[in-house]
PDB file of N, CA and C in Angstrom:
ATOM      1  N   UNK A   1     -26.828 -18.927  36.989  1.00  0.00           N
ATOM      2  CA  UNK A   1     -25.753 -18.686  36.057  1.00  0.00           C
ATOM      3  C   UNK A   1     -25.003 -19.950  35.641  1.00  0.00           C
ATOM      4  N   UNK A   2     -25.633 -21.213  35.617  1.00  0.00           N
ATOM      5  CA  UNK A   2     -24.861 -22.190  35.522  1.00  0.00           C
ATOM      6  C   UNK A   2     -24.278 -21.819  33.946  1.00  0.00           C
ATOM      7  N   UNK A   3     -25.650 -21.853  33.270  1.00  0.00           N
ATOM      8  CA  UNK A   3     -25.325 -21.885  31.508  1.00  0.00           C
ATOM      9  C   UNK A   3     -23.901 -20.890  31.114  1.00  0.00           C
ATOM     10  N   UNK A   4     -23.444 -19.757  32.142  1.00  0.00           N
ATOM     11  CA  UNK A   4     -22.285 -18.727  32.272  1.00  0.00           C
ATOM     12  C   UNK A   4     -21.091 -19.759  32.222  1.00  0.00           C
ATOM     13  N   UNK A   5     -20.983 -20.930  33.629  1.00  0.00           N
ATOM     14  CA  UNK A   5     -20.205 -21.324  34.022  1.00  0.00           C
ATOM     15  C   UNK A   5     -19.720 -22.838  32.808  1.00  0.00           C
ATOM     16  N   UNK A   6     -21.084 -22.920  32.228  1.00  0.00           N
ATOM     17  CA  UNK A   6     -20.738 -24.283  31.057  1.00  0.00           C
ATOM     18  C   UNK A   6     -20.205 -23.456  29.599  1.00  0.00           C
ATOM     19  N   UNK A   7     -20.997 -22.692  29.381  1.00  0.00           N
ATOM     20  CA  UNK A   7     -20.318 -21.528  28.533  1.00  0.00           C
ATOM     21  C   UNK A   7     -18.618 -20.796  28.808  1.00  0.00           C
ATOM     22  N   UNK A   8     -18.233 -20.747  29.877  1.00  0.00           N
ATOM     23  CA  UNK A   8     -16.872 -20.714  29.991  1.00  0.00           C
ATOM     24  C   UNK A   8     -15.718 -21.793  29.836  1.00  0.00           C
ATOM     25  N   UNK A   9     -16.688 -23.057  30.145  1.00  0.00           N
ATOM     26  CA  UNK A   9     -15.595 -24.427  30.360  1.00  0.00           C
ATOM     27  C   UNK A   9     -15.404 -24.529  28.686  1.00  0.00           C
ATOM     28  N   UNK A  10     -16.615 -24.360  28.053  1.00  0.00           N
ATOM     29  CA  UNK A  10     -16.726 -25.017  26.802  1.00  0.00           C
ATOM     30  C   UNK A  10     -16.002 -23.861  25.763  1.00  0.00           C
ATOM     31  N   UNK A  11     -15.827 -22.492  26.360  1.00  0.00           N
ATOM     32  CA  UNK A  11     -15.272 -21.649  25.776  1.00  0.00           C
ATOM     33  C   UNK A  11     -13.942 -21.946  25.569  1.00  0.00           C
ATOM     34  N   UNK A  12     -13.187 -22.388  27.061  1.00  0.00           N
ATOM     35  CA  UNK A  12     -12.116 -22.456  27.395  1.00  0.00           C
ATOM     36  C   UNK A  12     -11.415 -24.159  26.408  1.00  0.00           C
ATOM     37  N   UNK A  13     -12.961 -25.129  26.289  1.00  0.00           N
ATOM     38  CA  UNK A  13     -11.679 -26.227  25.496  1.00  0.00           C
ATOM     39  C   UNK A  13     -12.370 -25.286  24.195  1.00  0.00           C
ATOM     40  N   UNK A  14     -13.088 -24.881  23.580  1.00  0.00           N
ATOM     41  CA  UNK A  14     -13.265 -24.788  22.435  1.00  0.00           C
ATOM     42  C   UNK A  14     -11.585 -23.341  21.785  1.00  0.00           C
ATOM     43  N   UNK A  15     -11.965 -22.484  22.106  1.00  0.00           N
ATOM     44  CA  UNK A  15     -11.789 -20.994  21.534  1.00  0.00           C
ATOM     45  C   UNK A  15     -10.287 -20.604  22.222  1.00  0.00           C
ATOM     46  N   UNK A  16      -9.868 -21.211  23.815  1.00  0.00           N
ATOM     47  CA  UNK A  16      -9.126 -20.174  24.309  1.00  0.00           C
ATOM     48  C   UNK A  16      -7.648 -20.755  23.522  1.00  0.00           C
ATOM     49  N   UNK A  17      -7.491 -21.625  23.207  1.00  0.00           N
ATOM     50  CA  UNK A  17      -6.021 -21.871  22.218  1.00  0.00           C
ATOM     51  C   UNK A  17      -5.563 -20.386  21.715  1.00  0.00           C
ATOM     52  N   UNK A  18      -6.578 -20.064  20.818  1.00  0.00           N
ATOM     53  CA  UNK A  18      -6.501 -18.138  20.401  1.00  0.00           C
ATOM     54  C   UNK A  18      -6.737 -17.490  21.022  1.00  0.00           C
ATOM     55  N   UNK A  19      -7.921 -17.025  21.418  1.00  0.00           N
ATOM     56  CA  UNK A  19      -8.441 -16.083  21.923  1.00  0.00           C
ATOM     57  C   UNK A  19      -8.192 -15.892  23.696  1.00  0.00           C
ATOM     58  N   UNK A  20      -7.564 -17.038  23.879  1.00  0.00           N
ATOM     59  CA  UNK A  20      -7.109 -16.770  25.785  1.00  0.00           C
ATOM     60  C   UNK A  20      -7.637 -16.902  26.483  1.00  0.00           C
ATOM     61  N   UNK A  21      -7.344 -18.046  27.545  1.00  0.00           N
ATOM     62  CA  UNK A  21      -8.184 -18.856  28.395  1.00  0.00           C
ATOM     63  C   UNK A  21      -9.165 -17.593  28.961  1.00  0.00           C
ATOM     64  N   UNK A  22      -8.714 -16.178  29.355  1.00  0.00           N
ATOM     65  CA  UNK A  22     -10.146 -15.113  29.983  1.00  0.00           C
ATOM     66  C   UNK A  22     -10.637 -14.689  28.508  1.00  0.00           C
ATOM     67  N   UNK A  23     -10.568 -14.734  27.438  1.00  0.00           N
ATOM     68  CA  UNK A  23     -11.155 -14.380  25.949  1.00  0.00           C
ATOM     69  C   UNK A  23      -9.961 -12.942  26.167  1.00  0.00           C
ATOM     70  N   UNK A  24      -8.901 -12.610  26.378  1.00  0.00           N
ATOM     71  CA  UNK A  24      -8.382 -11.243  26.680  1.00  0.00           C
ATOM     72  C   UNK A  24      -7.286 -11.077  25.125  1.00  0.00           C
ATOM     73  N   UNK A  25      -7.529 -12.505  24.425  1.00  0.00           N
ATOM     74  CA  UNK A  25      -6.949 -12.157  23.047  1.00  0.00           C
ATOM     75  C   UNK A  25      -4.981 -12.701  22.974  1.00  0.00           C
ATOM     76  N   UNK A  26      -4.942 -13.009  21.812  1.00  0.00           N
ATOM     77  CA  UNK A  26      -3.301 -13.340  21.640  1.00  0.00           C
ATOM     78  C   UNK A  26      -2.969 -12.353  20.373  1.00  0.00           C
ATOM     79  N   UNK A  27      -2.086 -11.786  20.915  1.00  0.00           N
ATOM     80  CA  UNK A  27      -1.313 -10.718  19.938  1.00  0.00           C
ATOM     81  C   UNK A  27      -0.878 -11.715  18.182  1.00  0.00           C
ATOM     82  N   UNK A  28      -1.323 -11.219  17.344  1.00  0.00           N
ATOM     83  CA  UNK A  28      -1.428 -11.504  16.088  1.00  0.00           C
ATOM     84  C   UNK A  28      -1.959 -12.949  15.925  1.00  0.00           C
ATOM     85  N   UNK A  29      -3.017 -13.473  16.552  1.00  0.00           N
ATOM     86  CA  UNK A  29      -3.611 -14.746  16.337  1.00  0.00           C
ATOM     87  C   UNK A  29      -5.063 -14.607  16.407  1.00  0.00           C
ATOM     88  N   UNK A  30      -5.683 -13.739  17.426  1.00  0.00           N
ATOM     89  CA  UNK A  30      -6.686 -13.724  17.417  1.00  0.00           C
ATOM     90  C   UNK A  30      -7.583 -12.286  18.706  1.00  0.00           C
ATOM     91  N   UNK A  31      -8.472 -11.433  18.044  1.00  0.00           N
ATOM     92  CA  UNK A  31      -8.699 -10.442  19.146  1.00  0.00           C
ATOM     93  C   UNK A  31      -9.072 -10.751  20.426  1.00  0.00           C
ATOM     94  N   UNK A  32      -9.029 -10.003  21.425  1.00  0.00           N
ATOM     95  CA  UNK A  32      -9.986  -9.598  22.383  1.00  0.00           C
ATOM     96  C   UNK A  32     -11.015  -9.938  22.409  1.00  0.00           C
ATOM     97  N   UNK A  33     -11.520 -10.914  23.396  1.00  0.00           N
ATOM     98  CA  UNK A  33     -13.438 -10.544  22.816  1.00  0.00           C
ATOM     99  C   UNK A  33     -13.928  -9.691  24.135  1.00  0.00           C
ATOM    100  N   UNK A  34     -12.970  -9.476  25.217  1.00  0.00           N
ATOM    101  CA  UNK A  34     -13.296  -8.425  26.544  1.00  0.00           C
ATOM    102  C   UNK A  34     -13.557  -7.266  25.444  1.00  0.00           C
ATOM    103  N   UNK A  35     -14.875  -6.555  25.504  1.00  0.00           N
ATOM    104  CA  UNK A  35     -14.939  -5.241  24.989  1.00  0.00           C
ATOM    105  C   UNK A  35     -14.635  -4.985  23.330  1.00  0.00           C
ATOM    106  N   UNK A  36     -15.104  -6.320  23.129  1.00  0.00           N
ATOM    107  CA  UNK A  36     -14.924  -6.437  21.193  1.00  0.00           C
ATOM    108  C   UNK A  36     -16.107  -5.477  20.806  1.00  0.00           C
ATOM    109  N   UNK A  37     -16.312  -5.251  19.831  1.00  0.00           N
ATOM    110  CA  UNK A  37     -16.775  -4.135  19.080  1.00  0.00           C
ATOM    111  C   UNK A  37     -18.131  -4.801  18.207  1.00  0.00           C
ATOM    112  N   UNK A  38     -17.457  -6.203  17.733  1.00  0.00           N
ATOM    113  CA  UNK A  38     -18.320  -7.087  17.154  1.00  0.00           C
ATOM    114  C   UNK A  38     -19.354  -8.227  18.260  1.00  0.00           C
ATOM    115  N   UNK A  39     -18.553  -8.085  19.025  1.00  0.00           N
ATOM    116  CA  UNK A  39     -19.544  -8.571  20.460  1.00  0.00           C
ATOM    117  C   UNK A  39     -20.546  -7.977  20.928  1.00  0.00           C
ATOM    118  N   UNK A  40     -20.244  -6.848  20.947  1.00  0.00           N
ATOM    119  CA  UNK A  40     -21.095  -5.627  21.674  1.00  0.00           C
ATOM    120  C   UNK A  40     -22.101  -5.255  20.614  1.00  0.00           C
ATOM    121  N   UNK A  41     -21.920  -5.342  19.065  1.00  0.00           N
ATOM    122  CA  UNK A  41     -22.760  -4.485  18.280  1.00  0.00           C
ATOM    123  C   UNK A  41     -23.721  -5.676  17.902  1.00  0.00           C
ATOM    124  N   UNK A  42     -23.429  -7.153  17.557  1.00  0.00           N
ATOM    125  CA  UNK A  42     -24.292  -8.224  17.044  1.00  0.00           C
ATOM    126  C   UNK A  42     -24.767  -9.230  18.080  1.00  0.00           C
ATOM    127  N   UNK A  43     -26.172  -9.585  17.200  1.00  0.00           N
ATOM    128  CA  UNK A  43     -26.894 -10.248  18.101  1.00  0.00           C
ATOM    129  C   UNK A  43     -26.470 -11.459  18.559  1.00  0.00           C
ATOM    130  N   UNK A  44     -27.610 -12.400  19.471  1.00  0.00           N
ATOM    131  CA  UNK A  44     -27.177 -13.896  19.838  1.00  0.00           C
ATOM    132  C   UNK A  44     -26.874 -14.455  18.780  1.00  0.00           C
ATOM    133  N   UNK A  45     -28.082 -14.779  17.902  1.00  0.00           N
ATOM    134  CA  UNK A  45     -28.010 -14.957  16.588  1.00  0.00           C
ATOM    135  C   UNK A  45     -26.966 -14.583  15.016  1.00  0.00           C
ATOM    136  N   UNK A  46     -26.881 -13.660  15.387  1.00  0.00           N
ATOM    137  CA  UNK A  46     -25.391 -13.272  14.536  1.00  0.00           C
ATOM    138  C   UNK A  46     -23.826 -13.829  14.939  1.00  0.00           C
ATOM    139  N   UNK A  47     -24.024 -13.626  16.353  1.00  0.00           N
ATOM    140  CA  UNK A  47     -22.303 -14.284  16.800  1.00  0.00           C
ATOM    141  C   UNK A  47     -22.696 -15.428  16.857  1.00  0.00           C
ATOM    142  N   UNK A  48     -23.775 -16.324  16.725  1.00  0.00           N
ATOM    143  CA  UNK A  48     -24.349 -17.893  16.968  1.00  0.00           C
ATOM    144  C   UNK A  48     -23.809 -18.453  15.667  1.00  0.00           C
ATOM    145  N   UNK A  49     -24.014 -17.546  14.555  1.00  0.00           N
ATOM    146  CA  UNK A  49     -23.486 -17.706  12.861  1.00  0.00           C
ATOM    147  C   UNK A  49     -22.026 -17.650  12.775  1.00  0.00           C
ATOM    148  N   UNK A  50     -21.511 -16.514  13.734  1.00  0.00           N
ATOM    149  CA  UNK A  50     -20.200 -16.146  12.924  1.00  0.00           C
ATOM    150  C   UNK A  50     -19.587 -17.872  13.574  1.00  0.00           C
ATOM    151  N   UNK A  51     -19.836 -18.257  14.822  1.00  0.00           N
ATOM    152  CA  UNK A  51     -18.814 -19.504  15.469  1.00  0.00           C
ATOM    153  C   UNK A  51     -19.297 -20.824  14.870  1.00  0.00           C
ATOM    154  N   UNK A  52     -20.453 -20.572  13.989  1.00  0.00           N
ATOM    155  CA  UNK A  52     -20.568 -21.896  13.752  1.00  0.00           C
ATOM    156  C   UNK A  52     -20.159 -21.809  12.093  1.00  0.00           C
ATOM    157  N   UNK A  53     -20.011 -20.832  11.297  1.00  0.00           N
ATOM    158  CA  UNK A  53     -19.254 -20.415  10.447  1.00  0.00           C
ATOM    159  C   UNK A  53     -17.660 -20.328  10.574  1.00  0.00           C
ATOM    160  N   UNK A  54     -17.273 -19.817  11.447  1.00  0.00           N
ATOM    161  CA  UNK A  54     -15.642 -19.490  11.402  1.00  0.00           C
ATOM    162  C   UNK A  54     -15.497 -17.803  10.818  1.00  0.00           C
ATOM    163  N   UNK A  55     -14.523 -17.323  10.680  1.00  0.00           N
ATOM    164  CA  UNK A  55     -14.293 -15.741  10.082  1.00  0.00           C
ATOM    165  C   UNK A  55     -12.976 -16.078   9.048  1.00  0.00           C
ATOM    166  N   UNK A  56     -13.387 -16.167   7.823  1.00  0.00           N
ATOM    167  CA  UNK A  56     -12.126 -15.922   6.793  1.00  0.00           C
ATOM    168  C   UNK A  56     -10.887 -15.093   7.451  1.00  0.00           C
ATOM    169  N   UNK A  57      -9.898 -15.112   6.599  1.00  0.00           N
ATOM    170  CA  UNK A  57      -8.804 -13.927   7.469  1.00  0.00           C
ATOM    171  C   UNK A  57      -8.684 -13.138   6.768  1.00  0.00           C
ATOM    172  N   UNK A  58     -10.055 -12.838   5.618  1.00  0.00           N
ATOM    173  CA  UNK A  58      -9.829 -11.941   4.744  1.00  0.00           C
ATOM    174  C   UNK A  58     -11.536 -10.573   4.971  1.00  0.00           C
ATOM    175  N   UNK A  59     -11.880 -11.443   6.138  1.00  0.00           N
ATOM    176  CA  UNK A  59     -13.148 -10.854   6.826  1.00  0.00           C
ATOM    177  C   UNK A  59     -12.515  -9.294   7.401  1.00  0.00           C
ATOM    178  N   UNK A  60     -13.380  -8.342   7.517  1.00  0.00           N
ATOM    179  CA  UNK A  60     -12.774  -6.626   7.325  1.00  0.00           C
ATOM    180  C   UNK A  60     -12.764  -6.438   9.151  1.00  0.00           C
ATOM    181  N   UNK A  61     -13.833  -7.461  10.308  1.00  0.00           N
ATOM    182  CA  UNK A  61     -13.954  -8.010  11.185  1.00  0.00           C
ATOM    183  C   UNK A  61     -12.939  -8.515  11.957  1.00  0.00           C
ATOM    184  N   UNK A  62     -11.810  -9.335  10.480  1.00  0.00           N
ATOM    185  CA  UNK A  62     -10.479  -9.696  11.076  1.00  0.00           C
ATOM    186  C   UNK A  62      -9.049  -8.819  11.583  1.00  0.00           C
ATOM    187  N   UNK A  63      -8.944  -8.719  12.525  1.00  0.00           N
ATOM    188  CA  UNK A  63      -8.001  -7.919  12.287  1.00  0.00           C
ATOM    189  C   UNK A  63      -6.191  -8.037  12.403  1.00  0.00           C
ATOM    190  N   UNK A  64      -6.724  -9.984  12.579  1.00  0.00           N
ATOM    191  CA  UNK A  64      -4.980 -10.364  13.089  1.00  0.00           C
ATOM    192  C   UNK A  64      -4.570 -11.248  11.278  1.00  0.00           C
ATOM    193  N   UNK A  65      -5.304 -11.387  10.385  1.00  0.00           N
ATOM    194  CA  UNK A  65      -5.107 -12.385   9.136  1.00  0.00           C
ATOM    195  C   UNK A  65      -5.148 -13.718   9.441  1.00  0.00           C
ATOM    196  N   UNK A  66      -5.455 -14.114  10.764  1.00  0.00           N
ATOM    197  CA  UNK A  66      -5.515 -15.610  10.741  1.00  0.00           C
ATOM    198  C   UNK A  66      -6.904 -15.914  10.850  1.00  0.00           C
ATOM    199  N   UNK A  67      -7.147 -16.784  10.251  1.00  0.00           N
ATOM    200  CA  UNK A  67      -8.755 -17.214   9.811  1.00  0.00           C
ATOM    201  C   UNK A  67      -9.254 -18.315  11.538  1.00  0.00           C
ATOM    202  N   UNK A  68     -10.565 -17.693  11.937  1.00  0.00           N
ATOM    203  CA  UNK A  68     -10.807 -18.546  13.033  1.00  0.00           C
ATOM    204  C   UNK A  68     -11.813 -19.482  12.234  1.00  0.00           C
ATOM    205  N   UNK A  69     -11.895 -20.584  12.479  1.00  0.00           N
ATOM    206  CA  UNK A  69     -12.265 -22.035  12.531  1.00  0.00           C
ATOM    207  C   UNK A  69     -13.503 -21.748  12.846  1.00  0.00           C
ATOM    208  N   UNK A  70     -14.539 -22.825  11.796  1.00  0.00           N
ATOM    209  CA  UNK A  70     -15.938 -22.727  12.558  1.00  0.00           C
ATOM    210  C   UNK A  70     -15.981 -23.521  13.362  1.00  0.00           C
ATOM    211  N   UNK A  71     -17.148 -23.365  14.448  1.00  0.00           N
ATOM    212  CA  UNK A  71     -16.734 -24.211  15.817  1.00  0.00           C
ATOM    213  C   UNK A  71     -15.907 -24.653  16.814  1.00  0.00           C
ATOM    214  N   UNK A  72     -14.913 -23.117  16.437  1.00  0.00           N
ATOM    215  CA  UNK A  72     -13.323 -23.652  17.104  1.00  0.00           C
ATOM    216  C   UNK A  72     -13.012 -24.855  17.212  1.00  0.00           C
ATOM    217  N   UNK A  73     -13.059 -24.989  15.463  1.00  0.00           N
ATOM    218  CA  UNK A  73     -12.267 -26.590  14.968  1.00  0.00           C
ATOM    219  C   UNK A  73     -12.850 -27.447  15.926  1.00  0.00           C
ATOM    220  N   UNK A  74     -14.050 -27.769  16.581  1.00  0.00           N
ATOM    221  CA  UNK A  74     -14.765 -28.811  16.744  1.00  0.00           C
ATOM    222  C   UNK A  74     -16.176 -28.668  16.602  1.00  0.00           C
ATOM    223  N   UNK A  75     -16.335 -29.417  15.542  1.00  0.00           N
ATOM    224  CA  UNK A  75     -17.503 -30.199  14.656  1.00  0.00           C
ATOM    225  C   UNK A  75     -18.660 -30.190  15.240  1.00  0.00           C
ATOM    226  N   UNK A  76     -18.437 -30.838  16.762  1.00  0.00           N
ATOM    227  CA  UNK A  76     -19.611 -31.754  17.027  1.00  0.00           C
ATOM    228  C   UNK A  76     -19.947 -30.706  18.260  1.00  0.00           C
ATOM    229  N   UNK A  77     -19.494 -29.602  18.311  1.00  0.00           N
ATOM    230  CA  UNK A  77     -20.212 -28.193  19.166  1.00  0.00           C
ATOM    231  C   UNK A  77     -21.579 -27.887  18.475  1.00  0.00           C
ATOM    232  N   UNK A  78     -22.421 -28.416  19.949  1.00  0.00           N
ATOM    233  CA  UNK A  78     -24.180 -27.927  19.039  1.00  0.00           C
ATOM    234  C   UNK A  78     -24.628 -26.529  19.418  1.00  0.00           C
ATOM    235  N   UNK A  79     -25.325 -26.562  18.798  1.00  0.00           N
ATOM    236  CA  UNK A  79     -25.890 -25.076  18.973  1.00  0.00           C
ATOM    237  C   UNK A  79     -26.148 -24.294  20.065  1.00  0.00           C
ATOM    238  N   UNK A  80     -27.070 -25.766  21.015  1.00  0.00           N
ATOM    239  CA  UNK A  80     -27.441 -25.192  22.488  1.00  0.00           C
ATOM    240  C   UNK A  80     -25.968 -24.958  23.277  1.00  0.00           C
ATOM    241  N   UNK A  81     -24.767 -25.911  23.086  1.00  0.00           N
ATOM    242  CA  UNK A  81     -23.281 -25.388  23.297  1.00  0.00           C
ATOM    243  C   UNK A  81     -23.025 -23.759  22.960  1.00  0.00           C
ATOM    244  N   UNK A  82     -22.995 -23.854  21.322  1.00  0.00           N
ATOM    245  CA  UNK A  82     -22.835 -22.243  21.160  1.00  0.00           C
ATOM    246  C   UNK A  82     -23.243 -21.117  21.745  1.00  0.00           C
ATOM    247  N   UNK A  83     -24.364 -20.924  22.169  1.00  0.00           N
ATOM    248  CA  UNK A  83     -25.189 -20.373  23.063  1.00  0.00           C
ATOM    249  C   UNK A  83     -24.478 -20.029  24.896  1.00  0.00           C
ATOM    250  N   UNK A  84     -24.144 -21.243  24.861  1.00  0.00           N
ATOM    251  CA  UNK A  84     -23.633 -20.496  26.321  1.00  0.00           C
ATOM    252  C   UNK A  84     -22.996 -19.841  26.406  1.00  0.00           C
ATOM    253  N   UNK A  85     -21.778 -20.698  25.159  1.00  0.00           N
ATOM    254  CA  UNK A  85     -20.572 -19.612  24.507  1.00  0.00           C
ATOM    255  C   UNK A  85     -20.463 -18.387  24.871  1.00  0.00           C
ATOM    256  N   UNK A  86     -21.831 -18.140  24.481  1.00  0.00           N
ATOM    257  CA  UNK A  86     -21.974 -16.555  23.688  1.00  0.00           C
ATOM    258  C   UNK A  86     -22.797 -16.065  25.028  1.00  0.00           C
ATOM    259  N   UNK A  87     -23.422 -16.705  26.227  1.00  0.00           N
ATOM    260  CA  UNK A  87     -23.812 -16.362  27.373  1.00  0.00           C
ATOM    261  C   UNK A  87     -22.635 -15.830  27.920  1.00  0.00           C
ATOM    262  N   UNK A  88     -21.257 -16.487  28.386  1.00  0.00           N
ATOM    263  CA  UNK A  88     -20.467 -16.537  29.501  1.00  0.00           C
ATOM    264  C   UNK A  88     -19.257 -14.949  28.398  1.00  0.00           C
ATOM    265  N   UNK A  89     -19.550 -14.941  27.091  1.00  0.00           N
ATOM    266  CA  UNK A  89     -19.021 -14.176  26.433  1.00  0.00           C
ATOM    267  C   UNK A  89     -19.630 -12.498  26.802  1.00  0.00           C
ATOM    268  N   UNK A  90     -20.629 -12.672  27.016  1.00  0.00           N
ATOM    269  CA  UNK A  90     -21.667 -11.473  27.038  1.00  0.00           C
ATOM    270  C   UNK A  90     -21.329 -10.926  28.792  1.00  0.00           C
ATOM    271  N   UNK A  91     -21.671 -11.877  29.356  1.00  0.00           N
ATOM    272  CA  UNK A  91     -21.204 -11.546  30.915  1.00  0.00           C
ATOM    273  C   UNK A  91     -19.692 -11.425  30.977  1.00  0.00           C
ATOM    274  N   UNK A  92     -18.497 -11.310  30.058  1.00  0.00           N
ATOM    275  CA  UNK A  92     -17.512 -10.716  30.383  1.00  0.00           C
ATOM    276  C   UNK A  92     -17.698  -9.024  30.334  1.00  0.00           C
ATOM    277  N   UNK A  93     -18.439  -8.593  30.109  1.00  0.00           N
ATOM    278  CA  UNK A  93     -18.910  -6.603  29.710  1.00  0.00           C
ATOM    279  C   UNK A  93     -18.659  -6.136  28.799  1.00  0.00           C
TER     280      UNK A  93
END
């Protein structure tokens, strides 16, 4: 489970500013991803798009109006990064 444990560090500098150092969400900034809806229903590959894209705040997906950042506003997050992301994201349930 290392890729879990690099996927959390990298979660934690990338994403948790919003989304909260456990991903458990900040009231009108950014959801939950414990038991997100869009977590649970799309693939590696689809949430691999949405973070290296970002989500408009006009996305139907959004539900706080603040637009998340592709790459949680850092650039130089590669893909094989994104990926763990979305490993240590998946092992929250």
């Amino acid at each position: 489970m290392p890729e879990v444990l690099e996927g959390r560090e990298l979660f934690r500098q990338s994403c948790a500013l919003c989304h909260g150092l456990d991903a458990e969400g900040k009231s009108g900034v950014a959801a939950s991803l414990v038991g997100n809806p869009t977590l649970a229903e799309s693939s590696d590959a689809e949430l691999a798009e949405l973070i290296r894209g970002g989500l408009q705040a006009t996305d139907p997906r959004n539900d706080t109006g603040v637009p998340m950042p592709p790459r949680g506003s850092r650039p130089k997050l590669t893909d094989d990064q994104i990926s763990k992301v979305i490993a240590y994201l998946r092992s929250l349930g």
